[in-house]
C-alpha atoms as a PDB file:
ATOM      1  CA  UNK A   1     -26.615 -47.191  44.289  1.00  0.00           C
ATOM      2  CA  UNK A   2     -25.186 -43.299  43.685  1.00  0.00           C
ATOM      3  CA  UNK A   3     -21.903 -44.249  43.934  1.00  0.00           C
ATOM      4  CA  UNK A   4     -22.129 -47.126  41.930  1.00  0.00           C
ATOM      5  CA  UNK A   5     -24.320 -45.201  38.990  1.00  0.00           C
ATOM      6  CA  UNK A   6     -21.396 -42.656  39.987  1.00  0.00           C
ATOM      7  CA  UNK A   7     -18.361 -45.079  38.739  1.00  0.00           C
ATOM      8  CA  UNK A   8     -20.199 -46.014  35.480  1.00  0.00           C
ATOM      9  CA  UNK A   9     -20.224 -42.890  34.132  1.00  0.00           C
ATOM     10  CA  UNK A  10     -17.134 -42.416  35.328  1.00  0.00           C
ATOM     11  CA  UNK A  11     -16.083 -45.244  33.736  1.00  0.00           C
ATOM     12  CA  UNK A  12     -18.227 -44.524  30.367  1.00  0.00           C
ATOM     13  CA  UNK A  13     -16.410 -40.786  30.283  1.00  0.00           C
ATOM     14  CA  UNK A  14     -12.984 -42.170  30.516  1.00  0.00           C
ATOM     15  CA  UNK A  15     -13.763 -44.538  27.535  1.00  0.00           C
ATOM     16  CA  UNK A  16     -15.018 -42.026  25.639  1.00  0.00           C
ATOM     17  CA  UNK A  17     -12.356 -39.713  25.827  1.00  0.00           C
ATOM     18  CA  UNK A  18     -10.088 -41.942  25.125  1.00  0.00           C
ATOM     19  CA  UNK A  19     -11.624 -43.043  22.171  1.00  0.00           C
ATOM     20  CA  UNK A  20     -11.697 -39.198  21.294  1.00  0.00           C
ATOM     21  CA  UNK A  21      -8.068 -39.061  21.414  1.00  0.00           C
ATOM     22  CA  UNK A  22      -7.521 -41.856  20.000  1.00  0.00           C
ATOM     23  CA  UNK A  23      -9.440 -41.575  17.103  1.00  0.00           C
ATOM     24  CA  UNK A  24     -10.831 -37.920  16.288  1.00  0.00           C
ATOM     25  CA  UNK A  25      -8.204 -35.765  17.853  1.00  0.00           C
ATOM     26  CA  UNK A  26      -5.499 -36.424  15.471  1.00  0.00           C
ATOM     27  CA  UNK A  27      -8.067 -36.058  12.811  1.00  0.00           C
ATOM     28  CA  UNK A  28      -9.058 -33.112  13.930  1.00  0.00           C
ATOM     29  CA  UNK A  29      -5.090 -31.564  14.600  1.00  0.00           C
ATOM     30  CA  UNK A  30      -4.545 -32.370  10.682  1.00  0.00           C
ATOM     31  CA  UNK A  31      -7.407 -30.406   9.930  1.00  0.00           C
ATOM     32  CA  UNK A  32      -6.424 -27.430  12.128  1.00  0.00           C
ATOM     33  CA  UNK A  33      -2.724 -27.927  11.342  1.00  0.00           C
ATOM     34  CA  UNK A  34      -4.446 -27.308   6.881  1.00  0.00           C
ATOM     35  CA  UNK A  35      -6.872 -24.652   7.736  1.00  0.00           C
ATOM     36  CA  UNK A  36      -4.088 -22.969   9.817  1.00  0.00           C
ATOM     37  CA  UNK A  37      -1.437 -23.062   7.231  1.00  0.00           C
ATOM     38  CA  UNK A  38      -4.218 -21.715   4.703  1.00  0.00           C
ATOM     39  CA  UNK A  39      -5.175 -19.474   7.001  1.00  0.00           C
ATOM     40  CA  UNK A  40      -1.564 -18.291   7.378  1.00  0.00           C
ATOM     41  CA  UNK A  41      -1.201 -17.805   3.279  1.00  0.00           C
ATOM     42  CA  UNK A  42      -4.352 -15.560   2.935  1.00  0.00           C
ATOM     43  CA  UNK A  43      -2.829 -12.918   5.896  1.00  0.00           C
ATOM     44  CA  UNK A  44       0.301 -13.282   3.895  1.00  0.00           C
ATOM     45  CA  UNK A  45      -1.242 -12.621   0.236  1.00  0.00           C
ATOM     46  CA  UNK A  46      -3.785  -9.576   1.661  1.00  0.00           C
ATOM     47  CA  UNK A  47      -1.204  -7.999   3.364  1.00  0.00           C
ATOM     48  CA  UNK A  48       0.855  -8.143  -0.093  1.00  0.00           C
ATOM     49  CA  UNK A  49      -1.485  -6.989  -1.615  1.00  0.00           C
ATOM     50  CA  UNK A  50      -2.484  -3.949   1.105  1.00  0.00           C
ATOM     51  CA  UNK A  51       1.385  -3.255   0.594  1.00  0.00           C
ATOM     52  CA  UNK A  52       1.417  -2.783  -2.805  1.00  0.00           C
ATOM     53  CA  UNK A  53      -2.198  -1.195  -2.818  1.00  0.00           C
ATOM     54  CA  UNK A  54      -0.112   1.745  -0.344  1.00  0.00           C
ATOM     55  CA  UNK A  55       2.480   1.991  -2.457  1.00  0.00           C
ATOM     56  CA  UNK A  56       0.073   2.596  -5.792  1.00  0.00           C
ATOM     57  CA  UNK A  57      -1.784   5.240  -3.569  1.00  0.00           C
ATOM     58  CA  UNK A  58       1.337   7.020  -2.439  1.00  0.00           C
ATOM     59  CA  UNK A  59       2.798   6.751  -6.249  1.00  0.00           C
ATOM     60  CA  UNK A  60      -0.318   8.204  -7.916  1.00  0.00           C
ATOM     61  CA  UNK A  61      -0.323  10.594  -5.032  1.00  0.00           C
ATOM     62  CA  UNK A  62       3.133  12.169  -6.071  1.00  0.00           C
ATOM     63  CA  UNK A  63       2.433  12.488  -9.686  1.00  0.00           C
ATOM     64  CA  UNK A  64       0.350  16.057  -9.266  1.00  0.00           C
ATOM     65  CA  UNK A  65       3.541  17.234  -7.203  1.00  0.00           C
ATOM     66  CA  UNK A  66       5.975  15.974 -10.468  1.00  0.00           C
ATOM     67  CA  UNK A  67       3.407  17.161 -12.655  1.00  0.00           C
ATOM     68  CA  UNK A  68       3.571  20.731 -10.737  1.00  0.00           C
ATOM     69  CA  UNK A  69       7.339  20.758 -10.790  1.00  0.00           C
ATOM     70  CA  UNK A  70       7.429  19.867 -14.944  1.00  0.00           C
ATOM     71  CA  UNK A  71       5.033  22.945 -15.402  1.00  0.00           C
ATOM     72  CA  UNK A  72       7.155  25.166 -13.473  1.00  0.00           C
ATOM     73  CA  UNK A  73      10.360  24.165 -15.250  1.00  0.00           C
ATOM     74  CA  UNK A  74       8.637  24.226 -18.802  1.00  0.00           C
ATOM     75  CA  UNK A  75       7.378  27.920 -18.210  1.00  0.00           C
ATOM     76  CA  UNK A  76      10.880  28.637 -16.985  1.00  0.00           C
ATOM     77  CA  UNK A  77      12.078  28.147 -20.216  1.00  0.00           C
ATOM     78  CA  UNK A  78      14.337  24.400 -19.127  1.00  0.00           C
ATOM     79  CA  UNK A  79      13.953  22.737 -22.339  1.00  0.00           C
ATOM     80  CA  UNK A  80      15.878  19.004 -20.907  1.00  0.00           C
ATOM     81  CA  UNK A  81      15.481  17.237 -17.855  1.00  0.00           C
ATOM     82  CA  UNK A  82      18.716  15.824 -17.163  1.00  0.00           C
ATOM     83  CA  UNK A  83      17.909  12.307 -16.960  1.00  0.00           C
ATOM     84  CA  UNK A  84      21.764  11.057 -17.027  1.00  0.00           C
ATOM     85  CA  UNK A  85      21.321   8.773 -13.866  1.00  0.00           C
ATOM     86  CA  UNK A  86      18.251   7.197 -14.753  1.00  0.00           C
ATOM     87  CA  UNK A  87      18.305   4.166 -17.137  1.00  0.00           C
ATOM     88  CA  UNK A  88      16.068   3.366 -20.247  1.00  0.00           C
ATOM     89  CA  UNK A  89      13.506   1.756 -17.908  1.00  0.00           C
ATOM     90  CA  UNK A  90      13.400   3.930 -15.118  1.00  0.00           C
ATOM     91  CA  UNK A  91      10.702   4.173 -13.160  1.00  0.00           C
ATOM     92  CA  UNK A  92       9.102   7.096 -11.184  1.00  0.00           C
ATOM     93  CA  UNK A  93      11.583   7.656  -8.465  1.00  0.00           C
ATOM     94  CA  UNK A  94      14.356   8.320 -10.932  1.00  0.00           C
ATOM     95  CA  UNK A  95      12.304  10.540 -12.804  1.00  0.00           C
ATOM     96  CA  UNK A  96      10.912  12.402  -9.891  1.00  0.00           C
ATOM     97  CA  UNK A  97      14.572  12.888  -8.396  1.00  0.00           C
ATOM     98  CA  UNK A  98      15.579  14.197 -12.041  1.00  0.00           C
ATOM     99  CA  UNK A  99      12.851  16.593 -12.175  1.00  0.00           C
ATOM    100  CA  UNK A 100      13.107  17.380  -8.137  1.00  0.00           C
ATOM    101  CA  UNK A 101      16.712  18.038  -9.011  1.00  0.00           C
ATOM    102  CA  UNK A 102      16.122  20.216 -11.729  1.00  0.00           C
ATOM    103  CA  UNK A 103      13.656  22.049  -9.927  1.00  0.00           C
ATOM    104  CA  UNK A 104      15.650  22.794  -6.884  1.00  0.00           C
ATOM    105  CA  UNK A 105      18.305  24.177  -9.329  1.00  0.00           C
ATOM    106  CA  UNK A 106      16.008  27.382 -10.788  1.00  0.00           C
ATOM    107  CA  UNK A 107      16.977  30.771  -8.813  1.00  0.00           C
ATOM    108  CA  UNK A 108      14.590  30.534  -5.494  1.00  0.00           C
ATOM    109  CA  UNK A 109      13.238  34.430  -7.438  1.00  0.00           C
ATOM    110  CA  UNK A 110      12.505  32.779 -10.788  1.00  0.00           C
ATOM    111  CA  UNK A 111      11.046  29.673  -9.179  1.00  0.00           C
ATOM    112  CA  UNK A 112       8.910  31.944  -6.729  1.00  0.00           C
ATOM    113  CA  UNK A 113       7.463  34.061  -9.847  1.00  0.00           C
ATOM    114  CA  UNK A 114       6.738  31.317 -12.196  1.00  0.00           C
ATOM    115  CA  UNK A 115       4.567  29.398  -9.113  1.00  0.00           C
ATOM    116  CA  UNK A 116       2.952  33.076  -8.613  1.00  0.00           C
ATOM    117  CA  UNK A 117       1.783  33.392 -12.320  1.00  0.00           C
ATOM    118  CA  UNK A 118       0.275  29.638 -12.218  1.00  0.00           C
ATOM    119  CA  UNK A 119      -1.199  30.608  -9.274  1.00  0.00           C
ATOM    120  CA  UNK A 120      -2.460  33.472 -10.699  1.00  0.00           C
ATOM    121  CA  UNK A 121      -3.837  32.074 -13.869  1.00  0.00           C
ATOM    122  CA  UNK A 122      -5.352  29.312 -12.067  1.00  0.00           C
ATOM    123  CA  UNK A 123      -7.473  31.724 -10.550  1.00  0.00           C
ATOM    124  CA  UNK A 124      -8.364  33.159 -13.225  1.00  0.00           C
ATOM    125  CA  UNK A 125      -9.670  30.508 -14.703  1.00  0.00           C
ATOM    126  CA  UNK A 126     -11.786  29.007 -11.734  1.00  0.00           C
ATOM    127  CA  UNK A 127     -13.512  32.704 -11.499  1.00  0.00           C
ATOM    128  CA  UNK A 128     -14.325  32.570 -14.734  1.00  0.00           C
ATOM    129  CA  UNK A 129     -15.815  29.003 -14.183  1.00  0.00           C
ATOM    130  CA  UNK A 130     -17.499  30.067 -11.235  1.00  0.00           C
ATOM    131  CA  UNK A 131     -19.250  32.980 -13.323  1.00  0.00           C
ATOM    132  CA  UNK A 132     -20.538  30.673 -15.866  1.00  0.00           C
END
């Protein structure tokens, strides 16, 4: 009686699962297969975006550093950036290498003492904030 109860559900398993594959697996591999393939397009798209997020971050990032090197040129007197290589739509790069360029081309003494007097009357005017 055990062995016989033993071979119908044997029996009953092997009918089901083949029913399974029959029917509902392939059902169920096109669904996987979609929500795979969407699946696949979201990573893709938020890892665009993260990329592009990094790239804002490390843009806005540099544009104290530019701003620091503009203020140092205008107090040296350098009335033109020479802007020759960059094009009517340029974007920060070329203007950053202009302005690096620039920069690097003060006397290392002038450079030094303009830097020293922003310094200075940055200073200045946190103490006086600080007093307030």
């Amino acid at each position: 009686m055990h062995g016989e109860q033993r071979s119908r559900y044997k029996e009953r398993l092997a009918d089901a699962t083949h029913e399974f594959e029959q029917r509902d697996l392939p059902q169920l591999e096109k669904q996987l297969a979609g929500h795979e393939r969407a699946y696949r397009e979201y990573v893709a798209a938020s890892l665009g975006l993260e990329r592009k997020m990094n790239i804002a971050r490390a843009e806005r990032n540099r544009i104290p550093k530019i701003e620091q090197r503009l203020t140092v040129l205008e107090r040296a007197g350098v009335v033109h950036v020479d802007c020759r290589d960059a094009v009517p739509n340029a974007g920060l790069d070329e203007f950053a290498t202009a302005i690096e360029h620039q920069y690097r081309a003060l006397p290392e003494t002038l450079r030094r003492d303009v830097e020293y007097s922003i310094r200075k009357e940055q200073r200045a005017r946190d103490s006086t904030t600080i007093d307030r």
